[in-house]
C-alpha atoms as a PDB file:
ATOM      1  CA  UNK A   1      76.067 117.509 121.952  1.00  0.00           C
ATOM      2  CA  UNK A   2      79.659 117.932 120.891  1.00  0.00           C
ATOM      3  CA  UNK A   3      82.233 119.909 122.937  1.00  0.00           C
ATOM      4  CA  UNK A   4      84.024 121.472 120.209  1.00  0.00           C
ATOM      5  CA  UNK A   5      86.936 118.984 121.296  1.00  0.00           C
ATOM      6  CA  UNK A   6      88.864 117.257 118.512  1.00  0.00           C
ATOM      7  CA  UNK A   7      89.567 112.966 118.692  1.00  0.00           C
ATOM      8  CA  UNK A   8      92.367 112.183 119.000  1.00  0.00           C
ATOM      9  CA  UNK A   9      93.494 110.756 115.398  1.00  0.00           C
ATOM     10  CA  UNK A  10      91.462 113.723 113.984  1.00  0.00           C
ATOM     11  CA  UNK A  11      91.770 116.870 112.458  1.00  0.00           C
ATOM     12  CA  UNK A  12      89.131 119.716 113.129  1.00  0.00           C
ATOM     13  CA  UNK A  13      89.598 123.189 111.222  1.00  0.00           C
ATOM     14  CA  UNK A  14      87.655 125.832 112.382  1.00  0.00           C
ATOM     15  CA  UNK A  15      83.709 125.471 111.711  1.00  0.00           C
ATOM     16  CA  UNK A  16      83.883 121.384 111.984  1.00  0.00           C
ATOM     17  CA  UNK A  17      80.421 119.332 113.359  1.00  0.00           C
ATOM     18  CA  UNK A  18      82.357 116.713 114.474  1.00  0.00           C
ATOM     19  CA  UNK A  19      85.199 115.621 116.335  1.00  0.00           C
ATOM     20  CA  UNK A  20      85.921 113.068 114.122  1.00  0.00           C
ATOM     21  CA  UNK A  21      85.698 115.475 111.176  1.00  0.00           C
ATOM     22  CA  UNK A  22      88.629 114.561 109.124  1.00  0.00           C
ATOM     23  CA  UNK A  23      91.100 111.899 109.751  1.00  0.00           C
ATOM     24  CA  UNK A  24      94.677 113.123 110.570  1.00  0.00           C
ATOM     25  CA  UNK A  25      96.532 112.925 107.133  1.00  0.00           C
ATOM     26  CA  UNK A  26      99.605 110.949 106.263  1.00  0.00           C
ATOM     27  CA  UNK A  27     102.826 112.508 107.862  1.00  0.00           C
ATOM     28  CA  UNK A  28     101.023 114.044 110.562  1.00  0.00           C
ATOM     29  CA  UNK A  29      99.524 113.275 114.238  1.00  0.00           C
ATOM     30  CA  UNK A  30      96.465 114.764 115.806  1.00  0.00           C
ATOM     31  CA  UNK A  31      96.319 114.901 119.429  1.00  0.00           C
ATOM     32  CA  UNK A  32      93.110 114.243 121.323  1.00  0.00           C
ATOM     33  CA  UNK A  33      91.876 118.475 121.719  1.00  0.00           C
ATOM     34  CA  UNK A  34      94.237 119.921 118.960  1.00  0.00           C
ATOM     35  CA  UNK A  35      92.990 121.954 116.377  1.00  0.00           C
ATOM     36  CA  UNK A  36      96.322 121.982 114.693  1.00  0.00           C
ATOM     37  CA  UNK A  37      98.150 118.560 112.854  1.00  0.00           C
ATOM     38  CA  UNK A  38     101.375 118.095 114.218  1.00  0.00           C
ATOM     39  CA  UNK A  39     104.271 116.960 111.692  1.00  0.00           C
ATOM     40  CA  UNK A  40     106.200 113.911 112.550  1.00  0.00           C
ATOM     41  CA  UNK A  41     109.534 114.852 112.776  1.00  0.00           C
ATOM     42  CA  UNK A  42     112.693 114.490 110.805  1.00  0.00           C
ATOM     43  CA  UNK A  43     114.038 110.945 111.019  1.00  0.00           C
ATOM     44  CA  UNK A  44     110.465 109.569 111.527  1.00  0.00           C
ATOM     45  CA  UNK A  45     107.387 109.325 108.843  1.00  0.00           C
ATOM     46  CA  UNK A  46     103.934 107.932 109.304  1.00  0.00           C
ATOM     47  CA  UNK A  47     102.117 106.765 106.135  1.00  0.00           C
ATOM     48  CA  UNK A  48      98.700 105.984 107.011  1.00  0.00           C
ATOM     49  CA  UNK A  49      96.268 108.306 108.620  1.00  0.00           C
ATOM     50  CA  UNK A  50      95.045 109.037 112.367  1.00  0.00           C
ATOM     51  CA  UNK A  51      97.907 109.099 114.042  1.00  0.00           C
ATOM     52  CA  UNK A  52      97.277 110.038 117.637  1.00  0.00           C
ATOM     53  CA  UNK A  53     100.615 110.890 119.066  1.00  0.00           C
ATOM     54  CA  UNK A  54     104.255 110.852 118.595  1.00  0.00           C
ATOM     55  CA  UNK A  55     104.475 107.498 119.354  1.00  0.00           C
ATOM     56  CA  UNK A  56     102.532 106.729 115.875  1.00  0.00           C
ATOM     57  CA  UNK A  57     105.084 108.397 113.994  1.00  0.00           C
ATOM     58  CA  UNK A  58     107.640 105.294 112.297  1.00  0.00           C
ATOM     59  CA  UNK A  59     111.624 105.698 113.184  1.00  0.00           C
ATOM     60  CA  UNK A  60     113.314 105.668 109.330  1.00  0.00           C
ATOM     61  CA  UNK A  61     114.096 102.750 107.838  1.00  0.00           C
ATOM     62  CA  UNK A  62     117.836 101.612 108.489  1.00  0.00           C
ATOM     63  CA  UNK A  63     119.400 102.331 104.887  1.00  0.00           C
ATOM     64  CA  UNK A  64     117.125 105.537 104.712  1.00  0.00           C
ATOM     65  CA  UNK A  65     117.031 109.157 105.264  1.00  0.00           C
ATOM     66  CA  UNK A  66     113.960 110.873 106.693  1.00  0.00           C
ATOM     67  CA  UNK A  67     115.001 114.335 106.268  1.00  0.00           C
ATOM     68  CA  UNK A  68     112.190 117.004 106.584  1.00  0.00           C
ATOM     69  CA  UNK A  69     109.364 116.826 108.829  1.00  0.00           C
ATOM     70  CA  UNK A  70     105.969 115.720 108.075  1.00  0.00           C
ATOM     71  CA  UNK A  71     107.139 112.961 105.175  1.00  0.00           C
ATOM     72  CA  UNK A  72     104.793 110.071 104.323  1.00  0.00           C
ATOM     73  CA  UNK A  73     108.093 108.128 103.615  1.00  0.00           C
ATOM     74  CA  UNK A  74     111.573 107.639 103.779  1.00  0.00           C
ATOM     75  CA  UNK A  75     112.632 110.330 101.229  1.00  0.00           C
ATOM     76  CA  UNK A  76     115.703 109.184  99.898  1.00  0.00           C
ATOM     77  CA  UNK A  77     118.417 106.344 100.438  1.00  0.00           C
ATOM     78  CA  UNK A  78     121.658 106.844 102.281  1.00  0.00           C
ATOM     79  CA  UNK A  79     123.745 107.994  99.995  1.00  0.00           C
ATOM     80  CA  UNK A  80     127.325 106.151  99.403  1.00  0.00           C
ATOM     81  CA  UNK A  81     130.398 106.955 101.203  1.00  0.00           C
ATOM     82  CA  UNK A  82     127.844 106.638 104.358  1.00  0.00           C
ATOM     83  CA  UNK A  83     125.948 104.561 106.302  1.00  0.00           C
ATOM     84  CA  UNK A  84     122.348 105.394 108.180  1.00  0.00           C
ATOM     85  CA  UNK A  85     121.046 103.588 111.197  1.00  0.00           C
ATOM     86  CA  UNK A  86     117.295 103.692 111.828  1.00  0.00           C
ATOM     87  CA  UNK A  87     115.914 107.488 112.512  1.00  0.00           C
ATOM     88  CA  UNK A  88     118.447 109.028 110.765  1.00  0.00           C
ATOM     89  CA  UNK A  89     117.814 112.612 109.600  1.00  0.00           C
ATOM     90  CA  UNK A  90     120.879 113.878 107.657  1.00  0.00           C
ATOM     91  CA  UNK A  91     122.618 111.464 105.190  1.00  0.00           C
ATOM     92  CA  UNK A  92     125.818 112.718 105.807  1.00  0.00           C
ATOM     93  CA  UNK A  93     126.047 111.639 109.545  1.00  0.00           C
ATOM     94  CA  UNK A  94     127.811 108.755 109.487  1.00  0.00           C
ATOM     95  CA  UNK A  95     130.978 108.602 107.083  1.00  0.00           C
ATOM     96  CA  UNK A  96     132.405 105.243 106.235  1.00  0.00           C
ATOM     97  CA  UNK A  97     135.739 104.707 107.743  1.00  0.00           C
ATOM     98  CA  UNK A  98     139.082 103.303 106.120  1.00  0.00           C
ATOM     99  CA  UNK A  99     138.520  99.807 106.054  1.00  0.00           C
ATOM    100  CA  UNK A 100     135.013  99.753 104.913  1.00  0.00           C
ATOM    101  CA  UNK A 101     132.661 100.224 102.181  1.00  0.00           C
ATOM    102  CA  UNK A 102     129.598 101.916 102.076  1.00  0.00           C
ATOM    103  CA  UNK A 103     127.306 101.494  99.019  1.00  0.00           C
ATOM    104  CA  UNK A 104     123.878 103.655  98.850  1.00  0.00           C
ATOM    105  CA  UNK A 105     121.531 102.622 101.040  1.00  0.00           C
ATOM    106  CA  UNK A 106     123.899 101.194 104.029  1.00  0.00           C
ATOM    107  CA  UNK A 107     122.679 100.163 107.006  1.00  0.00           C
ATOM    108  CA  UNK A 108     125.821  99.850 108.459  1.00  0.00           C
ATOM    109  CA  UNK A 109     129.734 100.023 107.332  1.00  0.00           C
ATOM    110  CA  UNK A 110     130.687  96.651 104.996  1.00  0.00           C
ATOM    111  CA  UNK A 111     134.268  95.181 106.217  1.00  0.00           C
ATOM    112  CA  UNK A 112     136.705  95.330 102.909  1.00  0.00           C
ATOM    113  CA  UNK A 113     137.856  92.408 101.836  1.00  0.00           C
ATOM    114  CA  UNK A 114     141.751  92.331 102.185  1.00  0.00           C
ATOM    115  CA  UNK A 115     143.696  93.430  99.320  1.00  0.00           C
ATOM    116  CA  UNK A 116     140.748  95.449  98.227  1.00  0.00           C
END
């Protein structure tokens, strides 16, 4: 008979017959004995279901911003003037320096040519 004990992967709101009742959504990881879905946090996302821990949760995409908790994807690009290494959070973080160039989406600074 079943515990009343959650998989992990799973999601189990109150009255569920199963621990494998509904798969933890996209954004989200389900611990093994958690009734509630934890959010990934900002500068992560997870887009496929049953995530177990943390460590399913995906660092955001170099180039990308991850910036609320809980996203399915990267939810915008780096915007210009700045560049955003992988699990970045804010956009405005990292500011291009003199020298450089920084077109939306960056992953890192771009050396200027000379004379430009």
């Amino acid at each position: 008979s079943w515990n009343g004990e959650c998989s992990a992967g799973y999601h189990c709101p109150e009255a569920s017959t199963s621990p494998t009742q509904q798969p933890c959504p996209k954004g989200h990881y389900c611990k093994q004995g958690d009734s509630e879905t934890q959010k990934c946090p900002a500068g992560m996302y997870r887009n496929t279901t049953q995530g177990e821990s943390l460590a399913d949760c995906t660092e955001c995409t170099a180039g990308w911003v991850c910036s609320e908790t809980g996203l399915e994807v990267p939810d915008k690009k780096c915007p210009a003037g700045y560049y955003c290494r992988p699990r970045t959070s804010r956009g405005d973080d990292s500011a291009c320096t003199p020298g450089y160039k920084c077109p939306e989406g960056s992953e890192d600074r771009q050396m200027c040519q000379p004379g430009t």
